[in-house]
C-alpha atoms as a PDB file:
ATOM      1  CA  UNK A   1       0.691 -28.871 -15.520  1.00  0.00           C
ATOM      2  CA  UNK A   2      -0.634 -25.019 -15.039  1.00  0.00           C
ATOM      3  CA  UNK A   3      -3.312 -25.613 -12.726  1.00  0.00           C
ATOM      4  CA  UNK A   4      -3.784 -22.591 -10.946  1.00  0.00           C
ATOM      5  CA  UNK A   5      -2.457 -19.554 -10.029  1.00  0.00           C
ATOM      6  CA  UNK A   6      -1.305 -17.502  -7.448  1.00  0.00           C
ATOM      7  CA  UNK A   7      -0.651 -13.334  -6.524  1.00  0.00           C
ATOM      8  CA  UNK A   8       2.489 -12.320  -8.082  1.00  0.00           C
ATOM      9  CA  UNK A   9       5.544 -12.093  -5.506  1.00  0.00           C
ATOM     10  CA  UNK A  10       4.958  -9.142  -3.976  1.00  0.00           C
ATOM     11  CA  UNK A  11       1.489  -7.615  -3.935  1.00  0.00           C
ATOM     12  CA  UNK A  12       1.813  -4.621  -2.221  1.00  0.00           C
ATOM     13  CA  UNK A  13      -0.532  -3.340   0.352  1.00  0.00           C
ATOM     14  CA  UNK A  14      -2.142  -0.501  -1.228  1.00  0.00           C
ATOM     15  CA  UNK A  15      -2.091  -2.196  -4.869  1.00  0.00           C
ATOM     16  CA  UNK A  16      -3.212  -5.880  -4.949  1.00  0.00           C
ATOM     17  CA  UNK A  17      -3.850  -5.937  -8.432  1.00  0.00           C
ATOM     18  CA  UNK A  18      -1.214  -8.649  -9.847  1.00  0.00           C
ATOM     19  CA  UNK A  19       0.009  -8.693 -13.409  1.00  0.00           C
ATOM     20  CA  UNK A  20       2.067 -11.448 -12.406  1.00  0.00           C
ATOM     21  CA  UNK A  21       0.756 -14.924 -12.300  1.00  0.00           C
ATOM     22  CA  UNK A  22       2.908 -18.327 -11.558  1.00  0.00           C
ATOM     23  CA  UNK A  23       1.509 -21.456 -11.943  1.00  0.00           C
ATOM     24  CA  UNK A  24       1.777 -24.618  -9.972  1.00  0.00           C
ATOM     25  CA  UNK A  25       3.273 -27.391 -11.739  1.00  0.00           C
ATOM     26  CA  UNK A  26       0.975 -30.553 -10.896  1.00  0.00           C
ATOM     27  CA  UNK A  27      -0.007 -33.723 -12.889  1.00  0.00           C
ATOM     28  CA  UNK A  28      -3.448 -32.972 -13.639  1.00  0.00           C
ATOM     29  CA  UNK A  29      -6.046 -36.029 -12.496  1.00  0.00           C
ATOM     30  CA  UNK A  30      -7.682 -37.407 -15.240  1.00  0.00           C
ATOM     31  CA  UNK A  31     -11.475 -36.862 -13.435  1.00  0.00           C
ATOM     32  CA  UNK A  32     -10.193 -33.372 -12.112  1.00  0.00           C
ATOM     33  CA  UNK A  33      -8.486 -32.194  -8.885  1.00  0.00           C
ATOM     34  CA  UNK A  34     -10.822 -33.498  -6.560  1.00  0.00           C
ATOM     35  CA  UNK A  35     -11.535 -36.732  -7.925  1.00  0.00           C
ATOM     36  CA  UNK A  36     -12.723 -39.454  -4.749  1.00  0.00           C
ATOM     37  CA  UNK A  37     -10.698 -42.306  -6.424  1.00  0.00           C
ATOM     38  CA  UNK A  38      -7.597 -41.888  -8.606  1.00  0.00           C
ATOM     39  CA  UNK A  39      -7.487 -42.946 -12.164  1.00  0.00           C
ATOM     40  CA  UNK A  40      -5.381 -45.532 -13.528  1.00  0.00           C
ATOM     41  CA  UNK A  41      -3.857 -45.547 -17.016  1.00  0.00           C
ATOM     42  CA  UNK A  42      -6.608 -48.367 -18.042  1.00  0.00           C
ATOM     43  CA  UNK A  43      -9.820 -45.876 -17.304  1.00  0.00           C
ATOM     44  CA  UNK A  44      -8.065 -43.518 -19.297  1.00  0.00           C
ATOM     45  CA  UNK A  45     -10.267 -43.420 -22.518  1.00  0.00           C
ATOM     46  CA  UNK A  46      -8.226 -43.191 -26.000  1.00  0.00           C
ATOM     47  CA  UNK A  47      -9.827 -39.811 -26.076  1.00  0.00           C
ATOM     48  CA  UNK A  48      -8.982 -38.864 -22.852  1.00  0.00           C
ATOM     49  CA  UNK A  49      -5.212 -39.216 -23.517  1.00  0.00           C
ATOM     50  CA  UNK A  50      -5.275 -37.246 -26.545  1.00  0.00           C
ATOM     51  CA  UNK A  51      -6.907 -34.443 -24.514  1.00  0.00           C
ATOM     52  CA  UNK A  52      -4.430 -34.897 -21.583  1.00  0.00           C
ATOM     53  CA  UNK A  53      -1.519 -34.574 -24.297  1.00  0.00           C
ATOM     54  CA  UNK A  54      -2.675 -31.516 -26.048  1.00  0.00           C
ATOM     55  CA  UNK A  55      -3.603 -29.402 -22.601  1.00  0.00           C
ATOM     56  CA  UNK A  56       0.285 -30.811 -21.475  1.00  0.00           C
ATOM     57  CA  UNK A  57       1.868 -29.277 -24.361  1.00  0.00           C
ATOM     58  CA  UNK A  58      -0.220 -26.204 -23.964  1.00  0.00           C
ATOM     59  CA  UNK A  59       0.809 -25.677 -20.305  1.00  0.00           C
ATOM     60  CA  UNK A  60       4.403 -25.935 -21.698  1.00  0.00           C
ATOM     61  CA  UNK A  61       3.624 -22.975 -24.273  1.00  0.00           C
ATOM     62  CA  UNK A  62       1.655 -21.134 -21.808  1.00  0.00           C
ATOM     63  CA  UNK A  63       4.426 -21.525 -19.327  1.00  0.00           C
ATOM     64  CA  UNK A  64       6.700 -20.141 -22.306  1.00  0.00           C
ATOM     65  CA  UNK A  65       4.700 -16.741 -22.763  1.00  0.00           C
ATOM     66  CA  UNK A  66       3.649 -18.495 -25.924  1.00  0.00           C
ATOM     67  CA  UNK A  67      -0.439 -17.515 -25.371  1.00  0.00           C
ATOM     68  CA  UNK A  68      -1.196 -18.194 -28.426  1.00  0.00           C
ATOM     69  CA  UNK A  69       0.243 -21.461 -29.184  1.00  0.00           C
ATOM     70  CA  UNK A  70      -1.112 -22.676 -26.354  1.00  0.00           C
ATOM     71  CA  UNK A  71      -4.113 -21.735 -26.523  1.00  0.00           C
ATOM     72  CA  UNK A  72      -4.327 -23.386 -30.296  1.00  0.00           C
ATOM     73  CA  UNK A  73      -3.104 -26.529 -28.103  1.00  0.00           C
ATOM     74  CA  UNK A  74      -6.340 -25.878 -26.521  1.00  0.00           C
ATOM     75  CA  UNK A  75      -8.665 -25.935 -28.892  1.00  0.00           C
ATOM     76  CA  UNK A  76      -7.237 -29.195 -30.167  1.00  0.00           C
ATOM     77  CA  UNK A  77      -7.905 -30.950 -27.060  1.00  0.00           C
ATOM     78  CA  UNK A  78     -11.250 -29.764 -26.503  1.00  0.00           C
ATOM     79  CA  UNK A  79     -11.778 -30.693 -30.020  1.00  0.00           C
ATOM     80  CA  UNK A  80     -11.187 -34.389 -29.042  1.00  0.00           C
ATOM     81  CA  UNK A  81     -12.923 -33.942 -25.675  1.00  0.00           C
ATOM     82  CA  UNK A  82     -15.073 -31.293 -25.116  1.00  0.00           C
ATOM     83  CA  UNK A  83     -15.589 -32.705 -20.824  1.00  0.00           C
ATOM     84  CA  UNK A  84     -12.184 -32.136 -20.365  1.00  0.00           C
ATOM     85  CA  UNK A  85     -12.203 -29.650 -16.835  1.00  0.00           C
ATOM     86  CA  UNK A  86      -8.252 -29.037 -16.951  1.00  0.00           C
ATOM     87  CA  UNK A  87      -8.250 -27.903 -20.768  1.00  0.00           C
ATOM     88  CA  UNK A  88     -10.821 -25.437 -19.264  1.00  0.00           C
ATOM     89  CA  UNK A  89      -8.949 -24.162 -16.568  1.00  0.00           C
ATOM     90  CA  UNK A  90      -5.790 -23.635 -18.700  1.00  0.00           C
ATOM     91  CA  UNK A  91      -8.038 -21.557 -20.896  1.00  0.00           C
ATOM     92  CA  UNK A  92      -9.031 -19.738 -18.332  1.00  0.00           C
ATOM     93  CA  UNK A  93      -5.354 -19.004 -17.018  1.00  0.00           C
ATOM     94  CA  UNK A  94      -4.360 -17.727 -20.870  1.00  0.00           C
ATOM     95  CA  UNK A  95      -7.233 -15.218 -20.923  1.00  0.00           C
ATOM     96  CA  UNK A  96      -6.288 -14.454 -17.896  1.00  0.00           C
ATOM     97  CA  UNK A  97      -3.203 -13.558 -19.026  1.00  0.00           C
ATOM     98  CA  UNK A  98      -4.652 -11.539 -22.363  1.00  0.00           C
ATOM     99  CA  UNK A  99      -6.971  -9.621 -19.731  1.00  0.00           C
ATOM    100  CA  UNK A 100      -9.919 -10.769 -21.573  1.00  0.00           C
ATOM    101  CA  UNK A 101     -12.434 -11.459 -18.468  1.00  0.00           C
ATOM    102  CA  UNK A 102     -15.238 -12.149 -20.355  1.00  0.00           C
ATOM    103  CA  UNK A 103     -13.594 -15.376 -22.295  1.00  0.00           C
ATOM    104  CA  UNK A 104     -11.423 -16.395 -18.715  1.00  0.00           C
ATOM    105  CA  UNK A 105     -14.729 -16.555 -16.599  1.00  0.00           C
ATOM    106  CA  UNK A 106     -16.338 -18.360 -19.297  1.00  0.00           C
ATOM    107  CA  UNK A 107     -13.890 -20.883 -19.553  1.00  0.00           C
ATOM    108  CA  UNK A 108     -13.914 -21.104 -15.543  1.00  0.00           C
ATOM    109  CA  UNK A 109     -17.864 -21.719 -15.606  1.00  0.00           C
ATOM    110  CA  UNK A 110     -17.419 -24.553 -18.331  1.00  0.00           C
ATOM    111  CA  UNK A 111     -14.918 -26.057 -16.020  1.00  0.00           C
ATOM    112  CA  UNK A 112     -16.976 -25.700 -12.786  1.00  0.00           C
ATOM    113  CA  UNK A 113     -20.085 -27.026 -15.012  1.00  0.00           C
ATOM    114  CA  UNK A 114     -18.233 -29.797 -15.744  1.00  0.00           C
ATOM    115  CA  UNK A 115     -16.596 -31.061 -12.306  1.00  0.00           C
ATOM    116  CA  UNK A 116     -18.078 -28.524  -9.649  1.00  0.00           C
ATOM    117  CA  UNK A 117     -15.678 -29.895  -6.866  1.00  0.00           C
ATOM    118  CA  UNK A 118     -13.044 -28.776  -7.925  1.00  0.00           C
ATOM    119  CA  UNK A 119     -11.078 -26.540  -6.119  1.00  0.00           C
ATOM    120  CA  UNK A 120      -8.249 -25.651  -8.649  1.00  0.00           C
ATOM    121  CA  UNK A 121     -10.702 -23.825 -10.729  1.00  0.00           C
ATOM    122  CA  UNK A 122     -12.270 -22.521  -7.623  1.00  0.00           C
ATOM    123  CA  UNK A 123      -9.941 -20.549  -6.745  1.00  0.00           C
ATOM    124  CA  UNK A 124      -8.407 -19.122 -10.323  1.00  0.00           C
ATOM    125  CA  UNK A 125     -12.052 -17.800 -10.664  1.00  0.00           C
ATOM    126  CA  UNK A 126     -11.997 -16.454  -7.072  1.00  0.00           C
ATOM    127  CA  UNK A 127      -9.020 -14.470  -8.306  1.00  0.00           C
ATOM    128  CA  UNK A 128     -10.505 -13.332 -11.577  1.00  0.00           C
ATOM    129  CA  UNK A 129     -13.370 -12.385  -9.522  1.00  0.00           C
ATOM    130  CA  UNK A 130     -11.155 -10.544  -6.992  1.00  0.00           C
ATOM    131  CA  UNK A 131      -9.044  -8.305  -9.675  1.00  0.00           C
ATOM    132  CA  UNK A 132     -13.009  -7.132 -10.802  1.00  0.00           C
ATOM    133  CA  UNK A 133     -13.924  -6.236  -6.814  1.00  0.00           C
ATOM    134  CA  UNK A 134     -16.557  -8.920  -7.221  1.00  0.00           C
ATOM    135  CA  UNK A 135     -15.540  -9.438  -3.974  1.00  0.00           C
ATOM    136  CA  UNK A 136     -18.690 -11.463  -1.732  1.00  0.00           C
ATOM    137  CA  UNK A 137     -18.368 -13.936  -5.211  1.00  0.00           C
ATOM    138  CA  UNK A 138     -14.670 -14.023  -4.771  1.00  0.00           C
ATOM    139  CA  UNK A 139     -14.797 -15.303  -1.591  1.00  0.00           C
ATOM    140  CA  UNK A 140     -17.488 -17.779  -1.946  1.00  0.00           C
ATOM    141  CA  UNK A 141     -15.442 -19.697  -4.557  1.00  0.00           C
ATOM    142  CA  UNK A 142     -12.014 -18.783  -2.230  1.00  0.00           C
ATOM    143  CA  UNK A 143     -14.175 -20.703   0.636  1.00  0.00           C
ATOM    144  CA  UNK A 144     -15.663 -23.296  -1.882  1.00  0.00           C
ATOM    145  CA  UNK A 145     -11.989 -24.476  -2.466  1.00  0.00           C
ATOM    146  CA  UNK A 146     -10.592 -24.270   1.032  1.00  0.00           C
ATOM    147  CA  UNK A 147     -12.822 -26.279   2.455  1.00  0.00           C
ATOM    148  CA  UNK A 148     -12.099 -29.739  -0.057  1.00  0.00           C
ATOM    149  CA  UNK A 149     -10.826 -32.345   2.046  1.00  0.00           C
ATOM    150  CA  UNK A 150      -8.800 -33.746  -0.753  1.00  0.00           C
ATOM    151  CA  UNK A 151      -7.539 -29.797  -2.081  1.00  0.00           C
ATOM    152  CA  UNK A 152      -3.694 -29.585  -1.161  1.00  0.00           C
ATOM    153  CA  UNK A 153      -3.475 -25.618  -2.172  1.00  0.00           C
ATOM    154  CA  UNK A 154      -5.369 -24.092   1.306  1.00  0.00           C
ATOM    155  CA  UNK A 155      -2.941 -22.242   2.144  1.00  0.00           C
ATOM    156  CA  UNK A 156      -2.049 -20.724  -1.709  1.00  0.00           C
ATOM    157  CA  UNK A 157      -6.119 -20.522  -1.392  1.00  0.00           C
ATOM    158  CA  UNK A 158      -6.016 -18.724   2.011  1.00  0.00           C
ATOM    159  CA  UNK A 159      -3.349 -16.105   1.558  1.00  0.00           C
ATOM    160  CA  UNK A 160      -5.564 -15.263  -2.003  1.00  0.00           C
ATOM    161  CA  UNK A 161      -8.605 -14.667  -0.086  1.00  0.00           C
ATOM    162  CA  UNK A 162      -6.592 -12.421   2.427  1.00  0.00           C
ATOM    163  CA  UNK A 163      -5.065 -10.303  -0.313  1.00  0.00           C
ATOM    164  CA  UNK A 164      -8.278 -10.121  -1.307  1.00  0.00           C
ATOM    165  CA  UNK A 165     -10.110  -9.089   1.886  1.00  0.00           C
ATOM    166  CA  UNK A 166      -6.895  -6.495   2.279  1.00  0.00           C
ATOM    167  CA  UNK A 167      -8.204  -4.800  -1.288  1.00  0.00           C
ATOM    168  CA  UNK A 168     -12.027  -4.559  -0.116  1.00  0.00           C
ATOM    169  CA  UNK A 169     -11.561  -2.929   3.361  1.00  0.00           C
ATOM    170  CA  UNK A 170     -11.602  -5.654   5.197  1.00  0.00           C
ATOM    171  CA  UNK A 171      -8.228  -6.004   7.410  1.00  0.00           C
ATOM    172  CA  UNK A 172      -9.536  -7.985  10.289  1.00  0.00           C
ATOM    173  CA  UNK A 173     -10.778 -10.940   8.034  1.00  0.00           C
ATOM    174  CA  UNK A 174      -7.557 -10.239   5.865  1.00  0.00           C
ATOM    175  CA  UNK A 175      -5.551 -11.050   8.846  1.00  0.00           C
ATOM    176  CA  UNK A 176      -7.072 -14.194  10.126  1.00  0.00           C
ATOM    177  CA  UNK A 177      -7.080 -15.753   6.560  1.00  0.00           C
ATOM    178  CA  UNK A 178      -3.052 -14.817   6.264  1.00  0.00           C
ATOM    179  CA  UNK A 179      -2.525 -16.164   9.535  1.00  0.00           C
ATOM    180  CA  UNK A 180      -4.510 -19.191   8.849  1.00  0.00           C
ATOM    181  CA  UNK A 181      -2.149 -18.673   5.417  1.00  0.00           C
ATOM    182  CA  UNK A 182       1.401 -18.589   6.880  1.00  0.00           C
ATOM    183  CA  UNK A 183       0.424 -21.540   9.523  1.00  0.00           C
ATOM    184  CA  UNK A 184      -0.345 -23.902   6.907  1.00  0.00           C
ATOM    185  CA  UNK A 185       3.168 -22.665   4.961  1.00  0.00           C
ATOM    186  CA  UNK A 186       5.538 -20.205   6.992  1.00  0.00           C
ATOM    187  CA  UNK A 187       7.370 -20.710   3.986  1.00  0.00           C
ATOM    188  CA  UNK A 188       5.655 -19.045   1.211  1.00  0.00           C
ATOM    189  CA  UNK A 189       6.947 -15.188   1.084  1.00  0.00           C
ATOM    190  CA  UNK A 190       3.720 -13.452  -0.415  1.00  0.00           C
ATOM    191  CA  UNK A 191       1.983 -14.172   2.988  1.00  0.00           C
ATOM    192  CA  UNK A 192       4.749 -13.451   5.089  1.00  0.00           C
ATOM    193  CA  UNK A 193       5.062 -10.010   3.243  1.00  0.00           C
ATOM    194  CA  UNK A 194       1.072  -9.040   3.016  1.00  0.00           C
ATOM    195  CA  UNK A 195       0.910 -10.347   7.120  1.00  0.00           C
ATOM    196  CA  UNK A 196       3.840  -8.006   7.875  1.00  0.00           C
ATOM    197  CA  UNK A 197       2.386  -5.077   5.552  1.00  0.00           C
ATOM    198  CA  UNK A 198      -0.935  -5.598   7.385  1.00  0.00           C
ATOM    199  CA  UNK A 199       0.818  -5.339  11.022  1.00  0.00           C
ATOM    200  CA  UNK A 200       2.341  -2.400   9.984  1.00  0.00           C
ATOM    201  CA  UNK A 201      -0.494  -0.351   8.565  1.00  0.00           C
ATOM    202  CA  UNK A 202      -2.240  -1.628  11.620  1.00  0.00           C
ATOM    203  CA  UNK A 203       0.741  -0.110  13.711  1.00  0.00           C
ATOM    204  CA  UNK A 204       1.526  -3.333  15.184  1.00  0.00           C
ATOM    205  CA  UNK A 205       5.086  -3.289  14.735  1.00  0.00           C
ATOM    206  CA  UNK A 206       6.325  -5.968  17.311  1.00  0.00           C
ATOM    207  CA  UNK A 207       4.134  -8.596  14.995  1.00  0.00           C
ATOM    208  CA  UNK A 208       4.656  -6.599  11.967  1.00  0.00           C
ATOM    209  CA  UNK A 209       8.805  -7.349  12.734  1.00  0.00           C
ATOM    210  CA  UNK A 210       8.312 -10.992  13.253  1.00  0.00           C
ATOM    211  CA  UNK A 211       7.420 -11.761  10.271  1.00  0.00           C
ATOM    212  CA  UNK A 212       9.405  -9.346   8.020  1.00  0.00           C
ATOM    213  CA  UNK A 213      12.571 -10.566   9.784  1.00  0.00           C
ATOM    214  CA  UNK A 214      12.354 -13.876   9.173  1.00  0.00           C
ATOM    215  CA  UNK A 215      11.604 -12.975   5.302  1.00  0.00           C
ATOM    216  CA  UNK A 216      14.671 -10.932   5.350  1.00  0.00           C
ATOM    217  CA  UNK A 217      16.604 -13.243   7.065  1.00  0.00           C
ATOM    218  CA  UNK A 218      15.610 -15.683   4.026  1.00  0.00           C
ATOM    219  CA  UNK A 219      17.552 -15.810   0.237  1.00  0.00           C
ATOM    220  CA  UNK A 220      13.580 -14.999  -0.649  1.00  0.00           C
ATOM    221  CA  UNK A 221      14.487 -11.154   0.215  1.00  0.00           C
ATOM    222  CA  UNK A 222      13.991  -8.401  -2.414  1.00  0.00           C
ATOM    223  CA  UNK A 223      13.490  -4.387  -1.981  1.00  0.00           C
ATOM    224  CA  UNK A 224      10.179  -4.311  -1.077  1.00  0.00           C
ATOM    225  CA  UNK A 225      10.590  -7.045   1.569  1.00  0.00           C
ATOM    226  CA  UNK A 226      13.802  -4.783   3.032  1.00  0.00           C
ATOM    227  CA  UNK A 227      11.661  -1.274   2.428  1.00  0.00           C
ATOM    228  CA  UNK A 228       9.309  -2.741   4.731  1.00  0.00           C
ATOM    229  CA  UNK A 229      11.929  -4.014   7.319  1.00  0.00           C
ATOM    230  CA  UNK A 230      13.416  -0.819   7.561  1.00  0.00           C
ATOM    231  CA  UNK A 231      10.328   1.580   7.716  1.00  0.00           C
ATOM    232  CA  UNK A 232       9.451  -1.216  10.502  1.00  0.00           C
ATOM    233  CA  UNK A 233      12.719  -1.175  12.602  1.00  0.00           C
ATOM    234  CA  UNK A 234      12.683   2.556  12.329  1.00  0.00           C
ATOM    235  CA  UNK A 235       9.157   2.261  14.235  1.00  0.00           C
ATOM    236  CA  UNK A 236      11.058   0.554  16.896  1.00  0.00           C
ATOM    237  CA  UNK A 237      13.817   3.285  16.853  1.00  0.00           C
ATOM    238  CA  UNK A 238      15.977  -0.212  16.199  1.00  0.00           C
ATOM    239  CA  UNK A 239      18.598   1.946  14.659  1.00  0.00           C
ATOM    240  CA  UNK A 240      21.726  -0.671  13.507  1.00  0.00           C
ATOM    241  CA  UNK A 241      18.827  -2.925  12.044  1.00  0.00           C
ATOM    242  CA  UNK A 242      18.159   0.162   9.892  1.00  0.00           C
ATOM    243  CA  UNK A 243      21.501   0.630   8.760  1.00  0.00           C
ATOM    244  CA  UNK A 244      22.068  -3.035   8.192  1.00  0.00           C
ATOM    245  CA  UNK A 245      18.684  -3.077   6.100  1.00  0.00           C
ATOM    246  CA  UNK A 246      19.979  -0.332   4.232  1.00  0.00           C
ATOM    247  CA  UNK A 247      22.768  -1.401   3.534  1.00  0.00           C
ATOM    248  CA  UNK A 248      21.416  -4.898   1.656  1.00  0.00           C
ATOM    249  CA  UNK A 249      18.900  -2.555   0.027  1.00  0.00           C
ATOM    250  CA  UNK A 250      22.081  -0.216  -1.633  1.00  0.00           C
ATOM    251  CA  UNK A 251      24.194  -2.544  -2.129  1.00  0.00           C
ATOM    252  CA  UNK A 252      21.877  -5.619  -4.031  1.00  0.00           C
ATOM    253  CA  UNK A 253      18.824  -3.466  -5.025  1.00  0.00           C
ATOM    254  CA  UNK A 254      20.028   0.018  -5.697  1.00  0.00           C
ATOM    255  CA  UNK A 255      18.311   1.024  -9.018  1.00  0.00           C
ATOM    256  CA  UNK A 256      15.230  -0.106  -7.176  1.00  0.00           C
ATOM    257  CA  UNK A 257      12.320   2.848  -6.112  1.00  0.00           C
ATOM    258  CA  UNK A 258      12.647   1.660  -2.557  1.00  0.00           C
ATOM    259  CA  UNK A 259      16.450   2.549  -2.134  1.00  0.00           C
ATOM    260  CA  UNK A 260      15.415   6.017  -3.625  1.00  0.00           C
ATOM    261  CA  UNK A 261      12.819   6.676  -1.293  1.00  0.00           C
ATOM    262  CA  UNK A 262      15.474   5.540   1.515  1.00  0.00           C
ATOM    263  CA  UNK A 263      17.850   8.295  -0.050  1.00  0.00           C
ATOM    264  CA  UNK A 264      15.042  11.040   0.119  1.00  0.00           C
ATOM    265  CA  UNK A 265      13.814  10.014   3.659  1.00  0.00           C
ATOM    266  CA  UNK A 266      10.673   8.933   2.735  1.00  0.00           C
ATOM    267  CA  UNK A 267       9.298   6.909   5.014  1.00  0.00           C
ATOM    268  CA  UNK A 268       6.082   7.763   4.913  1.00  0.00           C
ATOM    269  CA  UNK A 269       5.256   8.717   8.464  1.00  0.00           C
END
């Protein structure tokens, strides 16, 4: 089930507007994300179910790049239940995608109106709001959905807000959210990349290399993730990481724009 969505893989530093989204595949809860006691199948109303069905099938379109099949799916379910928070959200997520803002933060209100605990929808608004600079309402719904006991996306939650706070000036509170991030899930490669590009602007390259190696040293590598190793080892006048950098950046990524700016030297110093 699309639930909610996080920064495309990678943001870069100077240009945190994403145009990609990917979606977290979840069973939605019948009562919402956030609901105190789970639903079984026998408080699931007749209506309900239908709902449930329709919004499943239109996360599978919408998951497709079929927007408008999906949201068709949509209609239908909040046709048979118009209290239905995750056929809401989904909408939300598809006009999103069509970059209409007007219909996505309507459809994230109607959710929130519905259920206003949950954090799912929380934080897909707090990243609508973020791509407008609506920034000080961004971060209200960013902390809104952080701080739900039962919310299991903090960290996807946390390293939004910080890409966030990166985009409106703000690197100090950018950094303790990604750090909060990345301790919650070292794993997750947008926050290990935006940390590390926030080091380095910062000129804190000892930090800065920490966390870029270990994304390097990870199958999750790609050319920005090995521009930023290299322009970060060359910092540290670390001269055979360089070369070995460059040489993964040539040899798997070499019609990329960061192996052409290694050609022409431009490292930006």
């Amino acid at each position: 089930m699309q639930k909610s969505v996080i920064p495309g893989y990678f943001p870069l530093l100077a240009c945190v507007a994403v145009v990609v989204f990917a979606g977290c595949a979840n069973k939605p809860g019948l009562m919402g994300a956030n609901s105190v006691e789970p639903i079984t199948d026998s408080d699931e109303t007749n209506e309900r179910r239908r709902a449930r069905l329709r919004v499943e099938l239109a996360s599978g379109y919408f998951e497709q790049g079929q927007t408008k099949v999906a949201l068709d799916e949509i209609k239908q379910s909040l046709a048979i239940d118009p209290t239905y928070v995750e056929a809401y959200n989904l909408r939300g997520l598809v006009y999103m995608r069509l970059n209409d803002v007007l219909l996505a933060e309507d459809s994230f209100r109607r959710a929130l109106a519905l259920n206003s605990r949950d954090a799912d929808v929380a934080h897909n608004y707090g990243w609508l709001l973020c791509q407008q600079a609506r920034y000080s309402e961004s971060f209200k719904l960013f902390g809104q959905a952080a701080i739900n006991p039962t919310y299991a996306g903090k960290a996807k939650t946390l390293m939004a807000q910080g890409i966030c706070q990166m985009s409106a000036g703000q690197p100090s509170e950018a950094e303790q959210s990604l750090m909060r991030s990345y301790e919650l899930d070292s794993g997750n490669p947008v926050t290990a990349y935006n940390l590390a590009s926030l080091l380095y602007e910062r000129g804190d390259m000892s930090r800065a290399q920490f966390y870029i190696r270990r994304l390097n040293n990870s199958e999750l590598a790609n050319a920005q993730t090995l521009w930023l190793g290299i322009k970060t080892e060359r910092k540290l006048n670390n001269r055979q990481s360089v070369v070995q950098l460059a040489y993964q950046l040539r040899k798997r990524f070499s019609q990329s724009s960061e192996a052409a700016a290694y050609e022409k030297g431009s490292f930006d110093d």
